[in-house]
Protein backbone atom coordinates (compact mmCIF):
# COMPACT_ATOMS: atom_id res chain seq x y z
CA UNK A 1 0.00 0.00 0.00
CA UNK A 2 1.03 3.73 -0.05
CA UNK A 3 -0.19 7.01 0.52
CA UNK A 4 -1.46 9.87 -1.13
CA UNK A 5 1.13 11.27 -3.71
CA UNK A 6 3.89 8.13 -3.05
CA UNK A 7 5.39 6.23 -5.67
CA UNK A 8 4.50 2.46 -5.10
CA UNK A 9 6.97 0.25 -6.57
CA UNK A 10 6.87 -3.56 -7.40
CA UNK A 11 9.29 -5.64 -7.87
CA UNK A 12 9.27 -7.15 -11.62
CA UNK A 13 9.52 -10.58 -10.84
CA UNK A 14 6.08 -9.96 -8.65
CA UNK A 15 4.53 -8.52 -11.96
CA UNK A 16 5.63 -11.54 -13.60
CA UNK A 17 4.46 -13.97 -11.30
CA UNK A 18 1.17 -12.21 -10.98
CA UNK A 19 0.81 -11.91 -15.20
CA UNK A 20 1.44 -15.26 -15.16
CA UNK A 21 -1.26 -16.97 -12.71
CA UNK A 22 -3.64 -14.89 -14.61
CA UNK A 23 -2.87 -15.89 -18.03
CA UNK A 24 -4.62 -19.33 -18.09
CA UNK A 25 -8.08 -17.66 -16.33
CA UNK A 26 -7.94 -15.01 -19.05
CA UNK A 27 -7.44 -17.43 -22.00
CA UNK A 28 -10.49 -20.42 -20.28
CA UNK A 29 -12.75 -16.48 -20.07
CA UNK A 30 -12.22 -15.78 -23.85
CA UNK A 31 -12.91 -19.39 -25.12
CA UNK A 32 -16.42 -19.44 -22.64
CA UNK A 33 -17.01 -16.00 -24.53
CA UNK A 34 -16.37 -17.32 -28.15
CA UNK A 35 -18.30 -20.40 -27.31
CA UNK A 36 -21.00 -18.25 -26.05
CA UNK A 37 -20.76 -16.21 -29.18
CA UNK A 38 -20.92 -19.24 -31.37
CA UNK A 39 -24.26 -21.03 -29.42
CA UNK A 40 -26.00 -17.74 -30.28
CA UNK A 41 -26.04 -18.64 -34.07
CA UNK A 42 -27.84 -22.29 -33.07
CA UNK A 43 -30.96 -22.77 -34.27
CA UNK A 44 -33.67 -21.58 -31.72
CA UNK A 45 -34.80 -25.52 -31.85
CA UNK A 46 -31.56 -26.34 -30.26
CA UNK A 47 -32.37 -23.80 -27.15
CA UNK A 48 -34.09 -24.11 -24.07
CA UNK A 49 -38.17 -24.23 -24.86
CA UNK A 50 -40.91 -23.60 -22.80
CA UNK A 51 -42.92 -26.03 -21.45
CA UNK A 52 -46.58 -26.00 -21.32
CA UNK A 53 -48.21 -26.13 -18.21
CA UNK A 54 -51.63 -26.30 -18.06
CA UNK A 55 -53.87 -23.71 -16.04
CA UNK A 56 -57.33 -24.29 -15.41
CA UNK A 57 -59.44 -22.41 -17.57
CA UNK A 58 -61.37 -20.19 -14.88
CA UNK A 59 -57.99 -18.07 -15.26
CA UNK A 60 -59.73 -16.97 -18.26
CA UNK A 61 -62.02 -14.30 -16.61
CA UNK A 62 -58.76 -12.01 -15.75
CA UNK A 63 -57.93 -12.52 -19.12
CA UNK A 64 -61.55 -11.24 -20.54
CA UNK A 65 -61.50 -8.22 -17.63
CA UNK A 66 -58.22 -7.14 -19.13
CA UNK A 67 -59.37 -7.00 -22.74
CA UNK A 68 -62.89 -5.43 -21.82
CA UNK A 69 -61.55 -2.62 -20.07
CA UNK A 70 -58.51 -1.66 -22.34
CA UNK A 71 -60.77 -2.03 -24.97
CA UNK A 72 -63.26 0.38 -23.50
CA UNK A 73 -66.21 -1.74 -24.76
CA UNK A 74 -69.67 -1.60 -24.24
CA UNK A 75 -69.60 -5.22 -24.17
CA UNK A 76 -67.76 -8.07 -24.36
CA UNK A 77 -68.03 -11.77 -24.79
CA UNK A 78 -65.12 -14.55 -23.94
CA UNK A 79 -64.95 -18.24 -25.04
CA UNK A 80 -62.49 -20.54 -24.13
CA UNK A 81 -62.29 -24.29 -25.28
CA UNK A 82 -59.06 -26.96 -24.00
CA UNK A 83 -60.63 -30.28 -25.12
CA UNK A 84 -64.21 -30.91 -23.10
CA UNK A 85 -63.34 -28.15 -21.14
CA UNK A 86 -65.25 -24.96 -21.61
CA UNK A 87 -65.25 -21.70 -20.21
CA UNK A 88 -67.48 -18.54 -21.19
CA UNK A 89 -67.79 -15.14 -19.31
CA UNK A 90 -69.86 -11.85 -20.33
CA UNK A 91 -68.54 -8.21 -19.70
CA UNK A 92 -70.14 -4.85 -19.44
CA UNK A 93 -73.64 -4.57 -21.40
CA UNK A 94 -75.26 -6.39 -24.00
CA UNK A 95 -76.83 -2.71 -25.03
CA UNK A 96 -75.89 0.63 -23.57
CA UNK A 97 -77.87 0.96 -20.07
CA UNK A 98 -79.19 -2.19 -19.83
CA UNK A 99 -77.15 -3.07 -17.32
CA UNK A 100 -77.24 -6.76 -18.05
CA UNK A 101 -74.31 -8.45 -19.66
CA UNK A 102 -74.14 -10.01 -22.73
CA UNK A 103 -74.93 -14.05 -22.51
CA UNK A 104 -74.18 -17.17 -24.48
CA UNK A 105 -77.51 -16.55 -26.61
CA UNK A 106 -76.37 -13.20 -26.92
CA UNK A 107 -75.87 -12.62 -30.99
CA UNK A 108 -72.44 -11.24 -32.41
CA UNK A 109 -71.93 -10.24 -35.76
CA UNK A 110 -68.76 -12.61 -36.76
CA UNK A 111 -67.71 -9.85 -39.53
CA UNK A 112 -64.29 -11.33 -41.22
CA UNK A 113 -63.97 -14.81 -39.41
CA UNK A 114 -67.21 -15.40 -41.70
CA UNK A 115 -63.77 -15.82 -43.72
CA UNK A 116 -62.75 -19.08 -41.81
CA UNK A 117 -66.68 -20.81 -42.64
CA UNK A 118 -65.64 -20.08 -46.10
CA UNK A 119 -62.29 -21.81 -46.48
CA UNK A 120 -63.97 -24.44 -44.32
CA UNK A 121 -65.87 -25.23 -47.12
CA UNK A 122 -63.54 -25.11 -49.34
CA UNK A 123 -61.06 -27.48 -47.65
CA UNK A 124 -63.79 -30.05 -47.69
CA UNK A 125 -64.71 -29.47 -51.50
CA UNK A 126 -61.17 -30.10 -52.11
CA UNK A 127 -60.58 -33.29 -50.40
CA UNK A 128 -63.51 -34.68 -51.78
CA UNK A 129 -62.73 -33.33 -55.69
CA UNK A 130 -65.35 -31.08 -56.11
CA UNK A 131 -62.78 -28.54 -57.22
CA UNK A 132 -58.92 -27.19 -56.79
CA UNK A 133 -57.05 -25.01 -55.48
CA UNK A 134 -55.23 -24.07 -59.07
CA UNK A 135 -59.06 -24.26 -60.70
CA UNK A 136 -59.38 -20.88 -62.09
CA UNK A 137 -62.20 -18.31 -60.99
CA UNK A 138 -63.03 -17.90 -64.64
CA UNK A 139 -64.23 -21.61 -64.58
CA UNK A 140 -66.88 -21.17 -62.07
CA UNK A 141 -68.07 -17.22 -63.66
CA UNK A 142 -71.37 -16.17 -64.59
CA UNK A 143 -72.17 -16.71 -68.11
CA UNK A 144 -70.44 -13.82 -70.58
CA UNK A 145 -68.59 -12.50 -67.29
CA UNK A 146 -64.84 -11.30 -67.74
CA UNK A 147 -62.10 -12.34 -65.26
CA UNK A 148 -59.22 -10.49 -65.64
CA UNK A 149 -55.66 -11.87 -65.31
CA UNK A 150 -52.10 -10.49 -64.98
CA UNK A 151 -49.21 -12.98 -66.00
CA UNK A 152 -51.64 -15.57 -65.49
CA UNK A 153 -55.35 -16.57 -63.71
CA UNK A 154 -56.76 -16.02 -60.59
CA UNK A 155 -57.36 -19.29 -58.70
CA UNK A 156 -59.61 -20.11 -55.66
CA UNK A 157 -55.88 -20.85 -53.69
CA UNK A 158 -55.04 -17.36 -54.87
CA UNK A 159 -58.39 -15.69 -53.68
CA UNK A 160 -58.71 -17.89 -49.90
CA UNK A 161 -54.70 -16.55 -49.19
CA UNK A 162 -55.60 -13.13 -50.23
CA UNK A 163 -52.96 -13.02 -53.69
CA UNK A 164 -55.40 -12.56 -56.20
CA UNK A 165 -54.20 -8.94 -56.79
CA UNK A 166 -57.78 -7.80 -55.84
CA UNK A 167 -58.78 -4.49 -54.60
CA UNK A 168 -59.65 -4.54 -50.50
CA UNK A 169 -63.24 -3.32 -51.70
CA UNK A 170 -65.10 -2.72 -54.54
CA UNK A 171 -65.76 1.03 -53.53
CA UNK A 172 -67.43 2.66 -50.78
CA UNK A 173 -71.47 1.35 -50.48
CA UNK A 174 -74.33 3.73 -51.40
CA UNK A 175 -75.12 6.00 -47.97
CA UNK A 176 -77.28 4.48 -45.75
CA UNK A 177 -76.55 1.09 -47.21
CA UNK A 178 -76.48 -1.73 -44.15
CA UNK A 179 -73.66 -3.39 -43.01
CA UNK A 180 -72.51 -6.23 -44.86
CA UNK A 181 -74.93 -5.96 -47.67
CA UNK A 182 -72.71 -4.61 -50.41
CA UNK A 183 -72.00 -5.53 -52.92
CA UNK A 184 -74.41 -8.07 -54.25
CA UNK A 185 -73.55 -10.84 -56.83
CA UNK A 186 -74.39 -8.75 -59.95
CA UNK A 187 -72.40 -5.87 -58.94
CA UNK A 188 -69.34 -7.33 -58.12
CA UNK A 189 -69.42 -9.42 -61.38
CA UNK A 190 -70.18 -6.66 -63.27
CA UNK A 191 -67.20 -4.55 -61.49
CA UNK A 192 -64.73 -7.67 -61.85
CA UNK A 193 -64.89 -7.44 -65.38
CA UNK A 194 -63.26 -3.66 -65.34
CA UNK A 195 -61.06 -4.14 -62.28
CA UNK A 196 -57.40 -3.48 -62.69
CA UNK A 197 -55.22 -6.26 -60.54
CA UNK A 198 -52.85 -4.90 -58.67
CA UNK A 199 -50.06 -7.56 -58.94
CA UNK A 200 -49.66 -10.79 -61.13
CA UNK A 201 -51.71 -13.20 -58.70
CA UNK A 202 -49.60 -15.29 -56.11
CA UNK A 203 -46.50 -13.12 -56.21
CA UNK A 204 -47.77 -10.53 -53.34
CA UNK A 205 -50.54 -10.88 -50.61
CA UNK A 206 -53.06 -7.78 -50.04
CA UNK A 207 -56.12 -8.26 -47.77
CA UNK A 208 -59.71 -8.38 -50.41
CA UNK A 209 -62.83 -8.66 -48.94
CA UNK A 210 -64.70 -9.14 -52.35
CA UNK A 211 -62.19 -11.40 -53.27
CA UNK A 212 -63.48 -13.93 -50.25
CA UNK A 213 -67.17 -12.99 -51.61
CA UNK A 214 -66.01 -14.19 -55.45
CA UNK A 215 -64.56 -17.40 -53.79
CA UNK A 216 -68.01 -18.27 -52.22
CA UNK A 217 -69.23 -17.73 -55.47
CA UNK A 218 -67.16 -19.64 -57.14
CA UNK A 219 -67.99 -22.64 -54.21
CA UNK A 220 -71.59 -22.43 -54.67
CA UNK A 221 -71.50 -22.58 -58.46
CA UNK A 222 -69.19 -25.99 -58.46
CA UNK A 223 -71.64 -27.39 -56.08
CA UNK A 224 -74.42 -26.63 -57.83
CA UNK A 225 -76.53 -24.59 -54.69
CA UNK A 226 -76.83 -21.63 -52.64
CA UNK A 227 -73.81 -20.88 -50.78
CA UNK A 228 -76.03 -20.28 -47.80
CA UNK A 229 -77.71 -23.83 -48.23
CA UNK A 230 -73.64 -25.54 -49.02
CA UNK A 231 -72.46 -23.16 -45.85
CA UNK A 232 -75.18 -25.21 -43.36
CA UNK A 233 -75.30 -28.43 -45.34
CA UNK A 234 -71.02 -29.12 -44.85
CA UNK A 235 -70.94 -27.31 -41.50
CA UNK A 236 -73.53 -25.89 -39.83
CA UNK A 237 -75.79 -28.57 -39.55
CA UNK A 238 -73.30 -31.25 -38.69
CA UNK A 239 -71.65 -28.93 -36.06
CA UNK A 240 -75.46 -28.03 -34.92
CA UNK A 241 -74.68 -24.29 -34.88
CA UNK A 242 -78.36 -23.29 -35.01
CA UNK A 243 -77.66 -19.69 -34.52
CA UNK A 244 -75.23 -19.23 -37.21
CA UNK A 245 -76.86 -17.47 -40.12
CA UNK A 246 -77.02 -14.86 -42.79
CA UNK A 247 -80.83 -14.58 -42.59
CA UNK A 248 -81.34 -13.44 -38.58
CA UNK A 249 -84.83 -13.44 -37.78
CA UNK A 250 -86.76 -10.61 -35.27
CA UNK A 251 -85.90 -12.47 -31.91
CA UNK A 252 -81.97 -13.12 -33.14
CA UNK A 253 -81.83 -9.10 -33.56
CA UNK A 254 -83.56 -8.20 -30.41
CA UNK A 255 -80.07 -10.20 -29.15
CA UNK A 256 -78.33 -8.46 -31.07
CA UNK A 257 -75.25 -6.75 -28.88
CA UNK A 258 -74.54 -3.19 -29.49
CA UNK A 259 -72.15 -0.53 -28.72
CA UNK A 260 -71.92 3.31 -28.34
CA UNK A 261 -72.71 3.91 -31.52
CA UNK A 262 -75.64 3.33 -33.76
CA UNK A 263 -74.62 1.01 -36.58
CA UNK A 264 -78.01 0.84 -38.79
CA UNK A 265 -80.41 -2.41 -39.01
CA UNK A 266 -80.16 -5.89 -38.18
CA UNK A 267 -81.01 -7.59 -41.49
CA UNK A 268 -79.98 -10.07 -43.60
CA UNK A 269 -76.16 -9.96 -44.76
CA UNK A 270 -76.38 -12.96 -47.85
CA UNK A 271 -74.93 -10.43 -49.80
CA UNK A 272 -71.64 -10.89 -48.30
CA UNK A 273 -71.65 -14.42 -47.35
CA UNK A 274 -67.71 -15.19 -48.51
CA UNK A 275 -66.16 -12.43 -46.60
CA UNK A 276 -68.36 -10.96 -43.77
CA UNK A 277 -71.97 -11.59 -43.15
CA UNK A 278 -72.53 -14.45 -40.48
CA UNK A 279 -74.36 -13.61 -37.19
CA UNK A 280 -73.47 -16.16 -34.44
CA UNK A 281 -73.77 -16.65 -30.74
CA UNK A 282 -71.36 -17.39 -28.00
CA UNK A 283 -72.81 -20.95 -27.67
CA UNK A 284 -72.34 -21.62 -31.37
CA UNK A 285 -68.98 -21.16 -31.22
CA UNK A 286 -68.38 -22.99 -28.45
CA UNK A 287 -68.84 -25.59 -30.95
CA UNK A 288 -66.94 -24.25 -33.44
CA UNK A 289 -63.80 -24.07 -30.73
CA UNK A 290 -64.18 -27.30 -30.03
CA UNK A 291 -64.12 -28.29 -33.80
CA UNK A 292 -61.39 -26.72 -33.88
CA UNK A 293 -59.13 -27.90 -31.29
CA UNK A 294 -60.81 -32.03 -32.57
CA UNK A 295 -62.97 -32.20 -29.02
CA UNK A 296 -66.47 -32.43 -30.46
CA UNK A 297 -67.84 -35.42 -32.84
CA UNK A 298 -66.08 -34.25 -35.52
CA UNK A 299 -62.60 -32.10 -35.97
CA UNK A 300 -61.40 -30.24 -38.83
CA UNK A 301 -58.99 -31.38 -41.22
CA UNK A 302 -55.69 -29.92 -40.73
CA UNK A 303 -55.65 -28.70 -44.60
CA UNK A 304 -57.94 -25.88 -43.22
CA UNK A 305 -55.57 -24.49 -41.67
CA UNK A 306 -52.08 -25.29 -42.66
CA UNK A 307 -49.99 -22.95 -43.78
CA UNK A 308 -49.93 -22.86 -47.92
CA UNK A 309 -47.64 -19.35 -48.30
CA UNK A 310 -44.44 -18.41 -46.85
CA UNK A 311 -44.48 -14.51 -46.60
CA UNK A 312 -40.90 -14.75 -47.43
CA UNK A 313 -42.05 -15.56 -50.77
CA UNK A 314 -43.77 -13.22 -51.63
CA UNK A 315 -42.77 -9.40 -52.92
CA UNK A 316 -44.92 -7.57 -50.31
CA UNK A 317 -47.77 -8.52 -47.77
CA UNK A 318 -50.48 -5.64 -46.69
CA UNK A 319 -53.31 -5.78 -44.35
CA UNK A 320 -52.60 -9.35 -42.89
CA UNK A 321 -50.76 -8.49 -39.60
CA UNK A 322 -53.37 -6.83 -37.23
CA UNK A 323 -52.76 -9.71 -34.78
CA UNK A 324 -48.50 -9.98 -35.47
CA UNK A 325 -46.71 -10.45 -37.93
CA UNK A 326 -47.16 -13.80 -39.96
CA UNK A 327 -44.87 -16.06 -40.33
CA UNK A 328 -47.06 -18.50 -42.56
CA UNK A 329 -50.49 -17.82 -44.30
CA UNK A 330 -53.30 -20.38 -44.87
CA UNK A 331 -56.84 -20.28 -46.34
CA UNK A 332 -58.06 -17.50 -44.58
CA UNK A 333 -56.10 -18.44 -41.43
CA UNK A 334 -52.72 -16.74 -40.29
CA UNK A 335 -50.01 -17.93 -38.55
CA UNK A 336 -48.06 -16.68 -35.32
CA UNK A 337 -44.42 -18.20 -35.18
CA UNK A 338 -43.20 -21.66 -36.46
CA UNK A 339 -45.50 -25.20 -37.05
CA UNK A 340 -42.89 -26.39 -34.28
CA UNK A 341 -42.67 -23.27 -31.36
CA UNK A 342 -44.65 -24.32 -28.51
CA UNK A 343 -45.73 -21.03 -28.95
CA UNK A 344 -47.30 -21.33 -32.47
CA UNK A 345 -50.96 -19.38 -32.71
CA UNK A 346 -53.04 -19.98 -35.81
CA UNK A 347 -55.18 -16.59 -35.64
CA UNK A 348 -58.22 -14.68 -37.19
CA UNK A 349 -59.19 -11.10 -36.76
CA UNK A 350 -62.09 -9.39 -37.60
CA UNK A 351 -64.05 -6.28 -37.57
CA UNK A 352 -67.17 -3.81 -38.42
CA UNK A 353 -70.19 -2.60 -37.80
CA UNK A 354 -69.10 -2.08 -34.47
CA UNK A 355 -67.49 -5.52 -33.74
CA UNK A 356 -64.33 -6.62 -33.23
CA UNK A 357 -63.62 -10.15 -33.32
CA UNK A 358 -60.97 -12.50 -33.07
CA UNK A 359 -60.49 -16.54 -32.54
CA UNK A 360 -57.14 -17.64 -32.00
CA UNK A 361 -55.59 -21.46 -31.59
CA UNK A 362 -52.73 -22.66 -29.66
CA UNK A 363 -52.02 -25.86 -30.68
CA UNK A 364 -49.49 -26.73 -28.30
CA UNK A 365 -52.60 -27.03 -25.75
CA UNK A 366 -55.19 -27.99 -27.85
CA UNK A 367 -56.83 -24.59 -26.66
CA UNK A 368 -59.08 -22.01 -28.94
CA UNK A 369 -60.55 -18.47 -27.91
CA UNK A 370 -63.02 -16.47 -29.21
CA UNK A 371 -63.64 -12.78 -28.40
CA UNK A 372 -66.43 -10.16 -29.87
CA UNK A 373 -66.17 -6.92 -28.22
CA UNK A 374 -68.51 -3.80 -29.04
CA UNK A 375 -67.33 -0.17 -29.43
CA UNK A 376 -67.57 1.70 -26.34
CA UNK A 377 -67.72 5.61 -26.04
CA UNK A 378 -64.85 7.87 -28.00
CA UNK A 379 -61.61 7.78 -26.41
CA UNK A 380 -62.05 4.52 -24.08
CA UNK A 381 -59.62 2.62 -26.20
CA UNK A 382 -56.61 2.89 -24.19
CA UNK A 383 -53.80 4.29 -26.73
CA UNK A 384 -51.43 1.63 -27.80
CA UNK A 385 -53.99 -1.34 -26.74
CA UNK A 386 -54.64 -3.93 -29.08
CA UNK A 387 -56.68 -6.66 -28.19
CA UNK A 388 -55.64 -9.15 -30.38
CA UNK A 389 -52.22 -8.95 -29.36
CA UNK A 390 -53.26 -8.96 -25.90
CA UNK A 391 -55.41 -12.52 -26.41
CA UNK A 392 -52.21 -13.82 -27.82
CA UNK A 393 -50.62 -13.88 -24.78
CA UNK A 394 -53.68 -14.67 -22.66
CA UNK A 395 -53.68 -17.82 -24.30
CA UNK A 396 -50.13 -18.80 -24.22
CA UNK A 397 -50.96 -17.64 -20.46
CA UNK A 398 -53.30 -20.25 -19.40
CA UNK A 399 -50.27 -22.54 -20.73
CA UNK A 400 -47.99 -21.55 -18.82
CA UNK A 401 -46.31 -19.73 -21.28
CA UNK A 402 -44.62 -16.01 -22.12
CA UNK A 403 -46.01 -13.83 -24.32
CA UNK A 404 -44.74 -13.31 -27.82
CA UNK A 405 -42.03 -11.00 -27.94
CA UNK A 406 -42.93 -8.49 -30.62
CA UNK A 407 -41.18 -8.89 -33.88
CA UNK A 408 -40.23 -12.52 -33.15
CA UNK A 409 -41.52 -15.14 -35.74
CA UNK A 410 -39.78 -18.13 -36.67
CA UNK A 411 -39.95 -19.22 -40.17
CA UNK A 412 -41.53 -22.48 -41.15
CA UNK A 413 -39.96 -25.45 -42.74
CA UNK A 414 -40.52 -26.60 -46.48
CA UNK A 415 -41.28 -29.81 -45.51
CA UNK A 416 -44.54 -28.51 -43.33
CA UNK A 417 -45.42 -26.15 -45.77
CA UNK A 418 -44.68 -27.75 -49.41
CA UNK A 419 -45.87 -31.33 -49.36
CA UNK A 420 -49.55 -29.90 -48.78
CA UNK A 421 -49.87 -28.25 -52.12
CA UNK A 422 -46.27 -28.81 -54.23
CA UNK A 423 -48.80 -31.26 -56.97
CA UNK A 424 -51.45 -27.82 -57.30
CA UNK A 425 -48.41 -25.51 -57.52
CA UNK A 426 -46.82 -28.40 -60.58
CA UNK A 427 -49.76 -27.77 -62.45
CA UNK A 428 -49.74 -23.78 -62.76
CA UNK A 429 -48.74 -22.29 -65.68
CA UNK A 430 -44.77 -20.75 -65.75
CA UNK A 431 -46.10 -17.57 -66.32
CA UNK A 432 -47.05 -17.35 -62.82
CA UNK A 433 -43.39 -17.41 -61.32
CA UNK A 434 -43.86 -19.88 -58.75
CA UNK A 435 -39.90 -20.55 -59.43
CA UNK A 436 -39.54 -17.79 -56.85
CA UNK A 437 -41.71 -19.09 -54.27
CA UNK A 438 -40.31 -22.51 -54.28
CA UNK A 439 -36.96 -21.36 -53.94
CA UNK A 440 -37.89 -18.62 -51.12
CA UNK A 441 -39.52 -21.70 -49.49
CA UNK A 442 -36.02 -23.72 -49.59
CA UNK A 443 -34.66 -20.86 -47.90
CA UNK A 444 -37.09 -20.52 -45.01
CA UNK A 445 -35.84 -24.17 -44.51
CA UNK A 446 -32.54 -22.96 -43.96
CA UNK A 447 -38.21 -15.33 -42.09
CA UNK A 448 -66.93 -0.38 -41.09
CA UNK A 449 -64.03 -2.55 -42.93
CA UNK A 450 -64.06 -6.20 -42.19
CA UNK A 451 -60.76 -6.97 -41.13
């Protein structure tokens, strides 16, 4: 030691011994640091998961509080299905003032995850070889109706993943014009055959309502029946979802939930039957959870919902990331992280008419939520919130897991993603470019609007 102001002096064999004891701690330091450095370039597979941990399902009613009230809704209603297990809670009011809250006969407008009904029926008109994904819209079009194409045809796979090149809407509906009613057959026919696509079909995704209202179309025409009639015969009937409809009667609209704001008549919606229009219940989609997730007396095929793009893949994606970013996109369906995270959500959102909806899957758990909120008075959204996000992470919650860090998605594999469709994608014509997606998919092997 020395004081203030001395010279200390060592002897130089002390600084060599010392230099020389430390020499081997420094050199086992900076190979722990390079190893270190190296594990960080593993693939995430290789590192620690989470583990699922099942919590009962009555942890579900923080979950619905949380969403209600930083979603400032008049009302809101909460479905969760593990397996048998079911769980359902109302929030706030069913109308403004009437102090009761909303019920499982309560009716919700379903707005876009009408979407997932559609593809539904789809999936099931595929496996059975009623038509293709690669069939082209122009084979199922009205008589003397155009179809217009860009380096190639629009196809029902192009139109139920949203890369048809279609506009979001039509145009803006005549004032006064109810929810969901526009546009009719005839007028979106007759605007199809004018319409401009905005990109060569499968090379970019960009979210069309109309196009989901051409694809039921196009469903009802191959089958040879109403799309309303072909909707209940494949899977409203079997499922028994009596309260599911297009056509509401008096008594389903004096159920009807509301919000803050007046949002015109409760009437029928067949006008948008592809992309929007369902009413439902609560109770009915208890059943459709449990569909779902395989718990009731029938399950869905996994084709439903598989993934059948790789964003990566495409040039651009717009208007499919309200709930996160997706790292896969299916018939209607998106996808939260990889086939193989524990964390893996298959999601989708909806909206209008002052609704908005959401039903999201974990498969990991074999659980499924549904939410329909109303709008509550201006300014009770709490900045920032969004509720889809936020039921995310309530549902990795009652697993036991973390929420999704934002910006995090895993890519998917080829072989989850390619198998499902690689003999539909053999069969399109070279002008469509698929070269590109098949090689971006080798490399992921190796990133009142419905909504």
């Amino acid at each position: 030691m020395s004081r203030k102001g001395a010279t200390l002096k060592v002897h130089p064999a002390v600084i060599w011994c010392r230099t020389s004891a430390v020499r081997p701690k420094l050199e086992r330091m900076r190979l722990l640091a390079a190893s270190l450095f190296l594990l960080s370039f593993l693939p995430v597979a290789a590192q620690t998961e989470p583990i699922v941990t099942l919590h009962d399902l009555k942890e579900a009613e923080a979950l619905g509080a949380d969403l209600y009230t930083n979603a400032g809704a008049t009302g809101l209603v909460l479905v969760v299905v593990r397996g048998n297990q079911v769980y359902f809670h109302g929030y706030g009011e069913a109308v403004p003032g009437s102090h009761a809250a909303p019920t499982e006969e309560s009716v919700v407008r379903l707005c876009s995850l009408t979407k997932i009904f559609t593809t539904d029926v789809l999936a099931k008109l595929v496996a059975e070889g009623t038509v293709h994904l690669d069939d082209p819209l122009n084979k199922f079009a009205p008589e003397g109706a155009a179809v217009p194409e860009k380096e190639g045809p629009i196809t029902l796979e192009d139109l139920a993943t949203h890369t048809a090149g279609l506009d979001r809407e039509i145009g803006t509906a005549p004032r006064h014009t109810p929810h969901f009613t526009y546009p009719d057959y005839e007028t979106r026919w007759h605007w199809l055959a004018s319409a401009q696509l905005k990109f060569p079909p499968g090379t970019q995704a960009y979210y069309s309502n109309v196009g989901f209202d051409l694809l039921s179309d196009a469903l009802a025409t191959a089958s040879q029946m109403p799309y309303a009639s072909l909707l209940e015969t494949r899977t409203l009937k079997p499922l028994r979802m009596w309260e599911t409809t297009f056509y509401p009667s008096p008594g389903q609209c004096e159920r009807l939930m509301t919000g803050a704001h007046d949002e015109g008549p409760c009437t029928i919606t067949a006008s948008t039957e592809g992309s929007s229009g369902l009413y439902s219940t609560p109770s009915d989609m208890m059943k459709f959870l449990r569909y779902l997730v395989g718990a009731g007396a029938s399950a869905q095929a996994e084709e439903a919902r598989g993934v059948y793009l790789l964003p990566s893949s495409l040039k651009g994606q717009y208007g499919l990331d309200h709930a996160g970013r997706p790292s896969g996109i299916g018939l209607g369906w998106m996808h939260l992280g990889a086939n193989d995270d524990v964390s893996h959500i298959i999601e989708k959102t909806g909206g209008g008419a002052g609704f908005t909806t959401y039903i999201a899957i974990h498969p990991a758990s074999h659980t499924a939520l549904f939410v329909a909120a109303t709008d509550g008075p201006p300014h009770a959204w709490k900045p920032g919130f969004n509720l889809y996000k936020a039921a995310n992470n309530g549902l990795l919650a009652l697993a036991g897991l973390p929420p999704l860090p934002e910006g995090r998605m895993r890519r998917f594999s080829t072989r989850h993603t390619l198998n499902r469709t690689q003999k539909a994608r053999a069969r399109r014509s070279s002008k469509r470019r698929r070269t590109v997606h098949v090689a971006q998919q080798s490399e992921a092997g190796s990133s009142a609007i419905a909504r």
